[in-house]
Each structure stands twice: as C-alpha cells, then as structure tokens.
Protein backbone atom coordinates (compact mmCIF):
# COMPACT_ATOMS: atom_id res chain seq x y z
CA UNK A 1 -1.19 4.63 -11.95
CA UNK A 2 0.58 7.71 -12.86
CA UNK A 3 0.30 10.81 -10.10
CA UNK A 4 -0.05 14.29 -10.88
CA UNK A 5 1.99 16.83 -9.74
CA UNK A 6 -0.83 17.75 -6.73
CA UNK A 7 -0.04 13.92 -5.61
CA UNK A 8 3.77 13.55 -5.84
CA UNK A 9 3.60 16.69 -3.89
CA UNK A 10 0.77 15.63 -1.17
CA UNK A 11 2.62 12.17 -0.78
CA UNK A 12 6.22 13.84 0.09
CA UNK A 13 4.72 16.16 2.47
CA UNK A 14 2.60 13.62 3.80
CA UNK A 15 6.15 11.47 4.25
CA UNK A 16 8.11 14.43 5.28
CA UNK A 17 6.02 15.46 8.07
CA UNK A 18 5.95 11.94 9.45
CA UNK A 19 9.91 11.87 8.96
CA UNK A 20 10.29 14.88 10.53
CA UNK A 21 8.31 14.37 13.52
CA UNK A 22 9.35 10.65 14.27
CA UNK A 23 13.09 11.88 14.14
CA UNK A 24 12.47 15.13 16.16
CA UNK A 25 10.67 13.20 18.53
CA UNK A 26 13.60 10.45 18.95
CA UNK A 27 16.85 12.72 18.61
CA UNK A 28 15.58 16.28 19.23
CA UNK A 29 17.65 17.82 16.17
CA UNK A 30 16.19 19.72 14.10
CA UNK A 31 18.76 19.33 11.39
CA UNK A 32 19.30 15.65 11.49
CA UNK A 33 14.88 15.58 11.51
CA UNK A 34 14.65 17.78 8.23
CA UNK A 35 17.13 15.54 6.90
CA UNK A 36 15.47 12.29 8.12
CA UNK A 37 12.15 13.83 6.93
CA UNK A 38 13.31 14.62 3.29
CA UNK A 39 14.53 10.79 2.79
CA UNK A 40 11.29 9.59 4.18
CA UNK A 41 9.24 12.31 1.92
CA UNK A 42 11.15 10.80 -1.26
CA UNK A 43 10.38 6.90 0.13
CA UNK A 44 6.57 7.69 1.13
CA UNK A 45 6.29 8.91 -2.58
CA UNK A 46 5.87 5.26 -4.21
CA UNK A 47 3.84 4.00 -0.93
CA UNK A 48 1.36 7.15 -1.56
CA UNK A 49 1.08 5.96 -5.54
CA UNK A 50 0.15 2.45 -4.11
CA UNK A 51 -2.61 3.42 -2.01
CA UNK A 52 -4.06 5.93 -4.25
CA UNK A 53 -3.80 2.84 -6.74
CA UNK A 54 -5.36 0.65 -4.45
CA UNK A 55 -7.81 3.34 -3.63
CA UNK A 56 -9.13 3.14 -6.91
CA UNK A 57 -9.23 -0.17 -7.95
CA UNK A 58 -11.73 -0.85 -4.93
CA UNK A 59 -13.78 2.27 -6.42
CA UNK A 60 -13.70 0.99 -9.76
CA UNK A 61 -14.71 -3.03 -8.03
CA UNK A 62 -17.79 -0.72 -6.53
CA UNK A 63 -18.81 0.55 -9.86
CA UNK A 64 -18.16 -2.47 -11.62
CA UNK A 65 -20.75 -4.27 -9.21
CA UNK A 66 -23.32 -1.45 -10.06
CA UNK A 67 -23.08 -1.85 -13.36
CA UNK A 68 -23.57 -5.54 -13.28
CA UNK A 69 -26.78 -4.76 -11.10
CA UNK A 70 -28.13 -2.63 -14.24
CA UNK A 71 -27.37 -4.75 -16.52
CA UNK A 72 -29.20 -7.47 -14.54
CA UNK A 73 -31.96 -5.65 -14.50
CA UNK A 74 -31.60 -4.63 -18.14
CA UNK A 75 -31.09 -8.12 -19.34
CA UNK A 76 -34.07 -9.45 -16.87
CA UNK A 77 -36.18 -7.12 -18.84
CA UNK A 78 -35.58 -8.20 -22.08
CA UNK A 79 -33.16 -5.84 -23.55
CA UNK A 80 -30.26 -7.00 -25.85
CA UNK A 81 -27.15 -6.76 -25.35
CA UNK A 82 -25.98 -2.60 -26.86
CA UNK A 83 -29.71 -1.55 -24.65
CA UNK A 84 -28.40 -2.96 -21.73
CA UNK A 85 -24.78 -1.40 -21.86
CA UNK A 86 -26.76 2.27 -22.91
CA UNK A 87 -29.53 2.04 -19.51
CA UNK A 88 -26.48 1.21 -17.42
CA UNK A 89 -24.14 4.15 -18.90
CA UNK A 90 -27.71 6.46 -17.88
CA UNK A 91 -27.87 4.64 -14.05
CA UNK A 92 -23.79 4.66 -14.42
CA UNK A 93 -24.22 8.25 -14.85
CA UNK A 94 -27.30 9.13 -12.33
CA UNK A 95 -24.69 7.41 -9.87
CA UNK A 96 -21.63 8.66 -9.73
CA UNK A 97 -21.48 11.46 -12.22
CA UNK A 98 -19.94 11.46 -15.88
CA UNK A 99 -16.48 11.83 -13.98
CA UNK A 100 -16.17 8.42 -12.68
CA UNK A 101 -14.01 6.11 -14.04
CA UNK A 102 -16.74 3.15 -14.63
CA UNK A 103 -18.69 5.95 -16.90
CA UNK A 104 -15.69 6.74 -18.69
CA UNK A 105 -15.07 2.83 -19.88
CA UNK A 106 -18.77 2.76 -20.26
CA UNK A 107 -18.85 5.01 -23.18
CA UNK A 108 -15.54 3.92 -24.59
CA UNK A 109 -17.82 0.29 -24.76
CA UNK A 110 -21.16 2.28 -26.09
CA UNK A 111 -19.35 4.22 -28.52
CA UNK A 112 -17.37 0.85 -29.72
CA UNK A 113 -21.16 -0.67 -30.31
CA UNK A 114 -21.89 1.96 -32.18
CA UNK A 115 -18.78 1.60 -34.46
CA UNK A 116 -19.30 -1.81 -35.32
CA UNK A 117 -16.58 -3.46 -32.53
CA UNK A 118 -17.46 -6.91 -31.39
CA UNK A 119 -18.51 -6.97 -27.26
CA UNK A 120 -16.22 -9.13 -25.98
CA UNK A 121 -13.07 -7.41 -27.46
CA UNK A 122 -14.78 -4.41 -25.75
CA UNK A 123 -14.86 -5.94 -22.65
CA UNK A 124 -11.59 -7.18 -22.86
CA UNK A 125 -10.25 -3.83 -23.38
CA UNK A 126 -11.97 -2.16 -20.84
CA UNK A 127 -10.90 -5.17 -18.64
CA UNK A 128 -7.33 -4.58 -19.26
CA UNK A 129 -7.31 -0.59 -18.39
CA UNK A 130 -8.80 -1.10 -15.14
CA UNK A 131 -6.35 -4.05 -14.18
CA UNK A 132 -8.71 -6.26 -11.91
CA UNK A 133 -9.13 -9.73 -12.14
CA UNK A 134 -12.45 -9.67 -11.21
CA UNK A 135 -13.74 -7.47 -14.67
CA UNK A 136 -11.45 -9.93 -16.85
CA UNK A 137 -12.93 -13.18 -15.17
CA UNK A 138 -16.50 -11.59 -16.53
CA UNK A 139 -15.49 -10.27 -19.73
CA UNK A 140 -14.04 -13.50 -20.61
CA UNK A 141 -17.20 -15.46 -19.57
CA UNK A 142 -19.03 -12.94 -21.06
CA UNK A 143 -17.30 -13.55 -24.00
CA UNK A 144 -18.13 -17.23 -23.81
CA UNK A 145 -21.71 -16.88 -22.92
CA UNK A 146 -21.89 -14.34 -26.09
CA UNK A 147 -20.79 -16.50 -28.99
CA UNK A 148 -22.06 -19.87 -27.75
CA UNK A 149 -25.73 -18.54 -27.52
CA UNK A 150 -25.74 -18.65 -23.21
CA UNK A 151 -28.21 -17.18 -20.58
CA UNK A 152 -26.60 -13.79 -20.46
CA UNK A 153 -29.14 -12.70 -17.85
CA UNK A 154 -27.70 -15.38 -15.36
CA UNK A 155 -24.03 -14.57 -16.37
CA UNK A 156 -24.49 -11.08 -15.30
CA UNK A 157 -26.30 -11.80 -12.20
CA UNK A 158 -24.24 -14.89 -10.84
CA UNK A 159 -20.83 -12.58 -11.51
CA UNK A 160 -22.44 -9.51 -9.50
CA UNK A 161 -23.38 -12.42 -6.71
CA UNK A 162 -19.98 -13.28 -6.46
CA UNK A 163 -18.25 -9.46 -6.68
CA UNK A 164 -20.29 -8.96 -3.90
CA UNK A 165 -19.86 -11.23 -1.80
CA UNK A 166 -15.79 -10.82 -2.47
CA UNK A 167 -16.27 -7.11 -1.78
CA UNK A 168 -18.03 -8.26 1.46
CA UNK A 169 -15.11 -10.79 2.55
CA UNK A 170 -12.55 -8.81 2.15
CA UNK A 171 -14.39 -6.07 4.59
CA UNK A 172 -14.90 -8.42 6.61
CA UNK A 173 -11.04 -8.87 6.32
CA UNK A 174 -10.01 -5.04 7.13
C-alpha cells in the first residue's frame, strides 16, 4: 500500500499531536514535547500505512463476499461463466459505485474475457493485487472446479459460506 501525500501528511500529524500531548502532559516543556512529537509523527507514519492497509483489505474481504453472492445467484440461474462475472460487475457497481476497488478488478476480469484470457489466470491475477488469502484460496479452486468440469454453482456458494462466516469470527474477535 503506497500513501499519498494527503496520508503521509494526516498520519504525522495524527502522530505528532499524540507525541506532543503525551510529552507535554508528562514533562510540561514545550520544547522537549515538539521534539518528542516530531519523532513520534515520523514513527506513527508506517503504523498509519498499516491500518489504512488493513482498512482496506477488510473492505475489499466485504466486496469480495458480495460478489460471490452475485455470482451465486448468477450461476443458480443458469448463466455461464463471462454472464455471471458481467451481472456481478452491474450489482458490483449498483453497490458501491464504479470507485471501489472490487469494481475496478471486476472489469480488469470482464475486459480479460473479452480479450480472449483464460478465467483462472484472471482470477489469479486479480487474487494477487488484492493480497488476501481468502480470494487466492477461491481463485485456485475456482480454477480447479473450471477445467475439471465441477459444480461451479456450489464452489461459489460454499466459498461465500465460509468468507462469511470468517468475516463473522473475526468480529466476533474485535
């Protein structure tokens, strides 16, 4: 995750006044509390990155779970495999907006169909930008299920069964 200027800026001030404040409140200096607060600006930095990382991985876990919903419900309704991924890019889109990062892999997968590219090294791709385990667990059984002829319909559903109940546990958890 690389931050923009707005949040390298937002996580030192975030960092400095939390510095600051802890180290006026201890020693009552103002000098040796600007000081204290410009170290902890420059440490909070990476810690801000982290939870803005985190921060989106769980958003991208939420829209990942969606999308396996619509394709459910694509695949329960007969639709092959490029009809599904196009009705969940329009719910995808109806959702969140053509902003979010789920849309944005979405058509980077669509646009792949449409150019010939095999599903599964789609979905392997996509499963790599986003970084969760969770994505690349389904692409690769997805991948399976493809070639060998399987019941993609209870793929889908069975790996959005499980997302959500992970998503529920952990929560539960914080």
């Amino acid at each position: 995750y690389k931050l923009t200027v707005v949040e390298r800026i937002t996580g030192f001030a975030i960092g400095l006044a939390a510095g600051f404040l802890a180290a006026h409140i201890m020693f009552g200096v103002f000098v040796a509390s600007a000081i204290i607060g410009i170290i902890v600006g420059f440490i909070a930095i990476p810690i801000f990155r982290d939870y803005l990382q985190n921060k989106r991985k769980r958003a991208i876990l939420m829209q990942f779970r969606d999308l396996l919903d619509s394709l459910s419900n694509s695949f329960s309704a007969g639709k092959n495999t490029p009809d599904a991924f196009a009705d969940a890019l329009s719910d995808m889109k109806l959702s969140y907006g053509d902003k979010a990062p789920m849309v944005k892999e979405l058509m980077i997968v669509i646009n792949g169909l449409h150019n010939n590219y095999i599903i599964e090294d789609l979905l392997k791709d996509m499963s790599a930008r986003c970084g969760i385990d969770d994505i690349n667990s389904f692409a690769e059984t997805f991948a399976v299920c493809n070639r060998l002829g399987g019941n993609l319909k209870k793929i889908v559903s069975e790996s959005r069964d499980i997302i959500s109940d992970k998503i529920e546990i952990e929560m539960e958890i914080q």
